[in-house]
Each structure stands twice: as C-alpha cells, then as structure tokens.
N, C-alpha and C. Protein backbone atom coordinates (compact mmCIF):
# COMPACT_ATOMS: atom_id res chain seq x y z
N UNK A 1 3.07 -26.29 59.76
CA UNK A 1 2.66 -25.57 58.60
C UNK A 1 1.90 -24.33 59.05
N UNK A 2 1.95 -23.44 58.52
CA UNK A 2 1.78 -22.07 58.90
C UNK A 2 0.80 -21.11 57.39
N UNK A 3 0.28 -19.97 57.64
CA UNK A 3 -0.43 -19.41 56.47
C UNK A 3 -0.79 -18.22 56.66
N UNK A 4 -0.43 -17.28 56.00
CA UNK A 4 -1.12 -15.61 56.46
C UNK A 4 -1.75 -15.47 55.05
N UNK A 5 -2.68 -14.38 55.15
CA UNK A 5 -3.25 -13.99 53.58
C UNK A 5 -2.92 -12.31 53.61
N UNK A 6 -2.51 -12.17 52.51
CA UNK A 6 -2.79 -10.73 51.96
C UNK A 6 -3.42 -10.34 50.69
N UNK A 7 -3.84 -8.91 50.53
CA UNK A 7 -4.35 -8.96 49.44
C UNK A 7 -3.59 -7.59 48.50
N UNK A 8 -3.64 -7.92 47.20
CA UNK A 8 -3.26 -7.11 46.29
C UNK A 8 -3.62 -6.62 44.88
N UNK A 9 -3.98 -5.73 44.65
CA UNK A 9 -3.99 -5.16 43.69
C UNK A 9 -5.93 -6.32 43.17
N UNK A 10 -7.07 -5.89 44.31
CA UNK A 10 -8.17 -6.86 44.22
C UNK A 10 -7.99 -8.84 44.11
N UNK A 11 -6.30 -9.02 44.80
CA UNK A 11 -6.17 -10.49 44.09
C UNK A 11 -5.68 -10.89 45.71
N UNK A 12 -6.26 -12.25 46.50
CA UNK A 12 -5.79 -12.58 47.29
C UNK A 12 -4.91 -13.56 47.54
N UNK A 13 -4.16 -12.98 48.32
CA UNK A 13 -2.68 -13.96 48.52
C UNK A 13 -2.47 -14.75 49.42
N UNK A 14 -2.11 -16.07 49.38
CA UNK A 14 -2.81 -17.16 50.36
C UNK A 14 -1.10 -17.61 50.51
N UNK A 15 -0.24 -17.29 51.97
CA UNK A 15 1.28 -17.52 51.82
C UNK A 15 0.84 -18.74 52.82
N UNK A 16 1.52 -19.96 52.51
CA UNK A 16 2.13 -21.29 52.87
C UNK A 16 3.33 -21.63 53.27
N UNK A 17 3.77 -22.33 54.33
CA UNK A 17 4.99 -22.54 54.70
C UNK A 17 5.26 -23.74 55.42
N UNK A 18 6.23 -24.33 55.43
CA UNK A 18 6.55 -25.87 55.95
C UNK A 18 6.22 -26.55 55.20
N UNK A 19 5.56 -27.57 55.18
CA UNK A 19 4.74 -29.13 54.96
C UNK A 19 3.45 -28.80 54.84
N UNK A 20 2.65 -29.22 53.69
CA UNK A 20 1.23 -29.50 53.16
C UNK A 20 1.13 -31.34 53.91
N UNK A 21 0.60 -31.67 54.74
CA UNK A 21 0.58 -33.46 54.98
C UNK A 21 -0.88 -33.49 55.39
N UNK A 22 -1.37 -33.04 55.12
CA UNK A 22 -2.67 -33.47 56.01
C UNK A 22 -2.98 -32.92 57.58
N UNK A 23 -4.05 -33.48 58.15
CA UNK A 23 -4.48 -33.76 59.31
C UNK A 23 -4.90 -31.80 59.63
N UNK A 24 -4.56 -31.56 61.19
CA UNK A 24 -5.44 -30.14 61.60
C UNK A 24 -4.83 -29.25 60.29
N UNK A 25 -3.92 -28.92 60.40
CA UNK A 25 -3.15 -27.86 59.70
C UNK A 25 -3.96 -27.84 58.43
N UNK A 26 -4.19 -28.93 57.57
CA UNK A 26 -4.75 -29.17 56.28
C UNK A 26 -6.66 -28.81 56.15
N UNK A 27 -6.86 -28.91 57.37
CA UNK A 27 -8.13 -28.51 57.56
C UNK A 27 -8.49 -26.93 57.84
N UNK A 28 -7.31 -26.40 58.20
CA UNK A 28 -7.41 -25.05 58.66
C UNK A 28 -7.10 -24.64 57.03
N UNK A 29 -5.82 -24.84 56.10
CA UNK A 29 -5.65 -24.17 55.06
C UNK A 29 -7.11 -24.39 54.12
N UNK A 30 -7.95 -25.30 54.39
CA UNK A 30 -9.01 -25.58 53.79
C UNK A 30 -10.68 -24.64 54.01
N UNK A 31 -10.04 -24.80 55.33
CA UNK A 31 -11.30 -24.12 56.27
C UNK A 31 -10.91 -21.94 55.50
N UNK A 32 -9.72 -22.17 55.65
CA UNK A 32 -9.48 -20.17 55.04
C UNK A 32 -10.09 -20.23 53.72
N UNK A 33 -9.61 -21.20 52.64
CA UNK A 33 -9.65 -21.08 51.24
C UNK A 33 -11.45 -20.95 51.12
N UNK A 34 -11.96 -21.66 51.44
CA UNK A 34 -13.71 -22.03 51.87
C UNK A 34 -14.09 -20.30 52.32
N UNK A 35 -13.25 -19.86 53.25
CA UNK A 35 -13.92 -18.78 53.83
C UNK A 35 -13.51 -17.28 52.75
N UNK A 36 -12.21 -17.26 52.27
CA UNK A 36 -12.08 -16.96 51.53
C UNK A 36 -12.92 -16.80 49.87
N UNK A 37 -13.75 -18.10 49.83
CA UNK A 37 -14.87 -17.94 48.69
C UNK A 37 -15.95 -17.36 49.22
N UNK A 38 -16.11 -17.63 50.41
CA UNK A 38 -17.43 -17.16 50.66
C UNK A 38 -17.83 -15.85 50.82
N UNK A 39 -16.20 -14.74 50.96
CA UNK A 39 -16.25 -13.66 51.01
C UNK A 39 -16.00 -13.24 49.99
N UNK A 40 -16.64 -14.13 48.94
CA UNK A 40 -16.51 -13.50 47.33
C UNK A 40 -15.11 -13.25 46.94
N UNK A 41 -13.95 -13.05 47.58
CA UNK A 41 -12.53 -13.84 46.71
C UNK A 41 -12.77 -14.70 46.02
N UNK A 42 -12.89 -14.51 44.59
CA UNK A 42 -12.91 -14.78 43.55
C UNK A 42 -11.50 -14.43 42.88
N UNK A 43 -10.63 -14.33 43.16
CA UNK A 43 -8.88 -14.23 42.51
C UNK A 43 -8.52 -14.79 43.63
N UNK A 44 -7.39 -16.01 44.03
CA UNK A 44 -6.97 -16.51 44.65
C UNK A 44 -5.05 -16.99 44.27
N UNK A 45 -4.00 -16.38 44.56
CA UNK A 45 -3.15 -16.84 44.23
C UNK A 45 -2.69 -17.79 45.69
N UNK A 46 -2.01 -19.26 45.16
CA UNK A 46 -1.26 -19.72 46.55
C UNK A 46 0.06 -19.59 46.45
N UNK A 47 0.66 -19.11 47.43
CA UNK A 47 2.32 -18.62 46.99
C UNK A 47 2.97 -19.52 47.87
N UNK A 48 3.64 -20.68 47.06
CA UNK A 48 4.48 -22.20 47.72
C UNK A 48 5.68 -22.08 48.00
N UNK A 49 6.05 -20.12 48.30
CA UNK A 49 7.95 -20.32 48.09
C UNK A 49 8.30 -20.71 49.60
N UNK A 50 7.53 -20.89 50.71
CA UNK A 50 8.10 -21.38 51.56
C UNK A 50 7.20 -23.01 52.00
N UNK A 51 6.69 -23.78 51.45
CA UNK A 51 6.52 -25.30 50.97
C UNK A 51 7.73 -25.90 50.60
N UNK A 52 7.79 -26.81 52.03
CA UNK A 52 8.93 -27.94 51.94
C UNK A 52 8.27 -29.14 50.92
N UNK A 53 7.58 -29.66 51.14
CA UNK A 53 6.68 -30.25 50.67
C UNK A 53 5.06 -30.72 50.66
N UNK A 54 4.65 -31.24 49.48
CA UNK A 54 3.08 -31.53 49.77
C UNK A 54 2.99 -33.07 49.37
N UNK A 55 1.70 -33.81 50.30
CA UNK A 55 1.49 -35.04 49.99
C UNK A 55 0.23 -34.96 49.43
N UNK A 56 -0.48 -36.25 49.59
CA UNK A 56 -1.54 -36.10 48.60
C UNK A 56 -3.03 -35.58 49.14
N UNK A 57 -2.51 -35.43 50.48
CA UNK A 57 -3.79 -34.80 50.83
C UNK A 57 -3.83 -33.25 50.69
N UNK A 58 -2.67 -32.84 50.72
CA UNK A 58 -2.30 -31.17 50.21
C UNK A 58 -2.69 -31.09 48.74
N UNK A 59 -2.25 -32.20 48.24
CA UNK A 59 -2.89 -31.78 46.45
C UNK A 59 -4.36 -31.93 46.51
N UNK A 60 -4.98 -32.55 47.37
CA UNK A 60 -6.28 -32.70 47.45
C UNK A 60 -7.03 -31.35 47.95
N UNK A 61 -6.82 -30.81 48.99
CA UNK A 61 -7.23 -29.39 49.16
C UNK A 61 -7.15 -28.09 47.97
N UNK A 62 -5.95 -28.20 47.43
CA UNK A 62 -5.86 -27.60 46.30
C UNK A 62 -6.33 -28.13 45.33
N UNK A 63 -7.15 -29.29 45.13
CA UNK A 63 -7.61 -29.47 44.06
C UNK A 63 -9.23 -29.22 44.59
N UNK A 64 -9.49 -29.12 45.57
CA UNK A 64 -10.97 -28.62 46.20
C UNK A 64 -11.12 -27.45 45.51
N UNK A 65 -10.02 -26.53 46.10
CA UNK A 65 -9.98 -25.00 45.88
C UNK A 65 -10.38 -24.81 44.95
N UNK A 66 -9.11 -25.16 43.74
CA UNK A 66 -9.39 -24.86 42.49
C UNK A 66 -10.78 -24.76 41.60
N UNK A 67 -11.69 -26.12 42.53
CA UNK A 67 -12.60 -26.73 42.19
C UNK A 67 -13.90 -25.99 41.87
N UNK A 68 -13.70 -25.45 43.05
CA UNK A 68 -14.84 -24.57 43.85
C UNK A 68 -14.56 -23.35 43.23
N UNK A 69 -14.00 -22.76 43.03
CA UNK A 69 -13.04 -21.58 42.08
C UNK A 69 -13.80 -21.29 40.73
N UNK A 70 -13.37 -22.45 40.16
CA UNK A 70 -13.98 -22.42 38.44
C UNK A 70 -15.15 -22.60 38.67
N UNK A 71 -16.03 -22.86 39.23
CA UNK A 71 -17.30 -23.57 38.98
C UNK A 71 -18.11 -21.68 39.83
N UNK A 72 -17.43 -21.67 40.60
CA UNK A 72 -18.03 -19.56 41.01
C UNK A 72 -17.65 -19.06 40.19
N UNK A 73 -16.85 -19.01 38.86
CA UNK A 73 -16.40 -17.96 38.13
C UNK A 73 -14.97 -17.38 39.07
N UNK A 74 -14.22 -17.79 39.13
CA UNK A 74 -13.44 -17.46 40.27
C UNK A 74 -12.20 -18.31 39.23
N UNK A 75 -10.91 -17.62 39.48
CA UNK A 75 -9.21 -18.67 39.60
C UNK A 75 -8.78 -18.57 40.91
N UNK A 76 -7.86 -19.70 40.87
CA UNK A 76 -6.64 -19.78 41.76
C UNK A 76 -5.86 -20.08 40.89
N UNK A 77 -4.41 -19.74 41.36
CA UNK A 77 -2.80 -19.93 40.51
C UNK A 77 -1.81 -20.06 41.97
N UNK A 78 -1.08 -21.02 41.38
CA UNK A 78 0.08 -21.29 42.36
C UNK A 78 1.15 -20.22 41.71
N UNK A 79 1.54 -19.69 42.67
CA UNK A 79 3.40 -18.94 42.07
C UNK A 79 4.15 -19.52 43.25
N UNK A 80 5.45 -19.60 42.37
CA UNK A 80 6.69 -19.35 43.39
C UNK A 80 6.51 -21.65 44.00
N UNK A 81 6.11 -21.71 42.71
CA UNK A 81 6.41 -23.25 43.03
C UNK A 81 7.53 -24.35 42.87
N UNK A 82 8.35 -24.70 44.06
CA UNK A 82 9.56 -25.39 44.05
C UNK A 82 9.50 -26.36 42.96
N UNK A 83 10.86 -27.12 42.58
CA UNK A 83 11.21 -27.79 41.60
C UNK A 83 10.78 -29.23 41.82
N UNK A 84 10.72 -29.19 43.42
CA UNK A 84 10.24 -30.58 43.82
C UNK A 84 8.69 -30.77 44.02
N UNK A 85 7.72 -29.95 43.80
CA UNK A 85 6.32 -29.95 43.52
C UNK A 85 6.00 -29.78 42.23
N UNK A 86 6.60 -29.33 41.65
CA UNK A 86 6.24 -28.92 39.90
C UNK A 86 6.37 -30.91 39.84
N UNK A 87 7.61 -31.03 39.80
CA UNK A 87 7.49 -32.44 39.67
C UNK A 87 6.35 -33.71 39.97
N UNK A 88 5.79 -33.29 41.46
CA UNK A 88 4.94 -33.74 42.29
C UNK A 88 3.53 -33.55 41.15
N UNK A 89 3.32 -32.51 40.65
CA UNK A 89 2.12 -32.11 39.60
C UNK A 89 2.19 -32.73 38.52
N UNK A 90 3.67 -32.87 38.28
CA UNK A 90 4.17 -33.24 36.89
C UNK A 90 3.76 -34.68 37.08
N UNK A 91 3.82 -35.08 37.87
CA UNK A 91 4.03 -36.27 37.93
C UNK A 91 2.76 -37.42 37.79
N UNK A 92 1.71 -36.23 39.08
CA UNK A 92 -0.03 -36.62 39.13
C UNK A 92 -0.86 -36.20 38.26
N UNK A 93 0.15 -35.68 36.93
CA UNK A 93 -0.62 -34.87 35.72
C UNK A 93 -1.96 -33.35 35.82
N UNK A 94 -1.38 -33.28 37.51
CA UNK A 94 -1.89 -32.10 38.15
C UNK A 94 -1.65 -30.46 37.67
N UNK A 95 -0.14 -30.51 36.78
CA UNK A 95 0.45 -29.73 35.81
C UNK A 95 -0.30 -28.88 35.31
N UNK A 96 -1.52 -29.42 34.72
CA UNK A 96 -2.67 -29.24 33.76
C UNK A 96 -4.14 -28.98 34.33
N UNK A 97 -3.86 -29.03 35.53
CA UNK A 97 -5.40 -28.60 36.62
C UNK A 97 -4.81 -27.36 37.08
N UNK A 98 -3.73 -27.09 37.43
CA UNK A 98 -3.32 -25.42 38.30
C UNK A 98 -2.57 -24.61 37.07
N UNK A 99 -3.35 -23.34 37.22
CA UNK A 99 -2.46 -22.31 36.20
C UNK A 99 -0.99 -21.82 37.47
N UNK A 100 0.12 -22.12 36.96
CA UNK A 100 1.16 -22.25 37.99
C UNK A 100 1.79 -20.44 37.39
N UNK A 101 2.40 -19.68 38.24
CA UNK A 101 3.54 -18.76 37.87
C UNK A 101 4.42 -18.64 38.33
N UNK A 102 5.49 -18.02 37.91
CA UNK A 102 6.83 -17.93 38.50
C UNK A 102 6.76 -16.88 40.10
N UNK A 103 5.56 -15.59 40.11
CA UNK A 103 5.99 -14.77 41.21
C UNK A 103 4.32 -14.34 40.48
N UNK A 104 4.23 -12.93 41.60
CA UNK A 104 2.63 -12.61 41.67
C UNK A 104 2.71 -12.16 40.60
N UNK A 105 3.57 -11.13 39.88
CA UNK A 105 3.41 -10.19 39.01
C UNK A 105 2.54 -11.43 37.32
N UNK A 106 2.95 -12.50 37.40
CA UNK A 106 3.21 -13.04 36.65
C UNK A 106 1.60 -13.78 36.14
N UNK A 107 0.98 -13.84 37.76
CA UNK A 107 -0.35 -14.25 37.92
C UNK A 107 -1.05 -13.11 38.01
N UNK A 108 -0.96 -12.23 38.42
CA UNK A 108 -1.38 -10.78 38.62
C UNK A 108 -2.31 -10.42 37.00
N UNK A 109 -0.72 -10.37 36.26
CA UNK A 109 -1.24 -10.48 34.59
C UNK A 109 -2.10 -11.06 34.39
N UNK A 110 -2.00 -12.26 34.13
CA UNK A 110 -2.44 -13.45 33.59
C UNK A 110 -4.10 -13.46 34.65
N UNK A 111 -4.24 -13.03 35.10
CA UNK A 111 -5.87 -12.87 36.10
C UNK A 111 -6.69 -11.81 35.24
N UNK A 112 -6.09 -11.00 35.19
CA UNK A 112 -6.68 -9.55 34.62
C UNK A 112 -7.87 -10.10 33.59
C-alpha cells in the first residue's frame, strides 16, 4: 500500500493505493492523516480510485480521521470510491459516517 498527498484549490488530497489491511502501512497512512491535522489541514479529501481493498482496520483509521476532523472543525470526504467498498460502508452502516463523492470536483463543491 502506497500514498502521496497533494493539495488543491486550499483542500488536501490524500491518494491511496493497493490494500488498506492493517499493520506498518496502516500506521504510516495514520501517522500522515494525524500530521496532516496538525498542520491545520482542516479539508481533507481521501481519493480510493486506486484501493483494491479495505479491512476493518482501514475503516478504523478512517474512522479516526474523520473523527478528529469534525471535532477541529475540519471534513474529510472519500471520492473515487470502488463498488466493492461503498458496499463494505454499506454494509458497516459506515455509508452515513463519510461524506463520499464521485471525483474531487464533486467534494471540492460540497467543502466550500
């Protein structure tokens, strides 16, 4: 699992790739998102179009994020989330904890 950040238009972009499973990798995407608040990123999009999949310790980091997010006055939004994680949300009724979008433009809006 792999992760670069960029930023756009004041909104930071947190790109994911491979497998969310836990263990180092899951601590590092945890350890950015953390460092990422602390540098006052307060807009956070995670962009899942290259996420094979996530287990439950990946929904668990993202549910940190999010956590830590609302409670600074701060969002995160997932875009670009596969059919087989929407499900995965759908499923842990997680659906309803992440504002999800189709692509940035979409969260971009919807932040403003």
């Amino acid at each position: 699992m792999e992760f670069t950040t960029t930023e756009k238009n004041g909104i930071t972009v947190l790109h994911l790739s491979g497998k969310i499973m836990g263990g180092p990798e899951a601590t590092e995407i945890n350890e950015k998102i953390n460092q990422l608040i602390d540098s006052n990123n307060k807009k956070i999009v995670i962009d899942l179009v290259n996420v094979d999949w996530m287990n439950s310790s990946g929904l668990g980091i993202l549910i940190g994020a999010v956590t830590v997010l609302k409670n600074s006055d701060g969002i995160l939004c997932l875009i670009n989330v596969s059919d087989r994680i929407k499900n995965l949300l759908k499923i842990t009724k997680l659906d309803t904890v992440f504002e999800i979008y189709d692509n940035f433009d979409e969260a971009a809006a919807a932040i403003k």
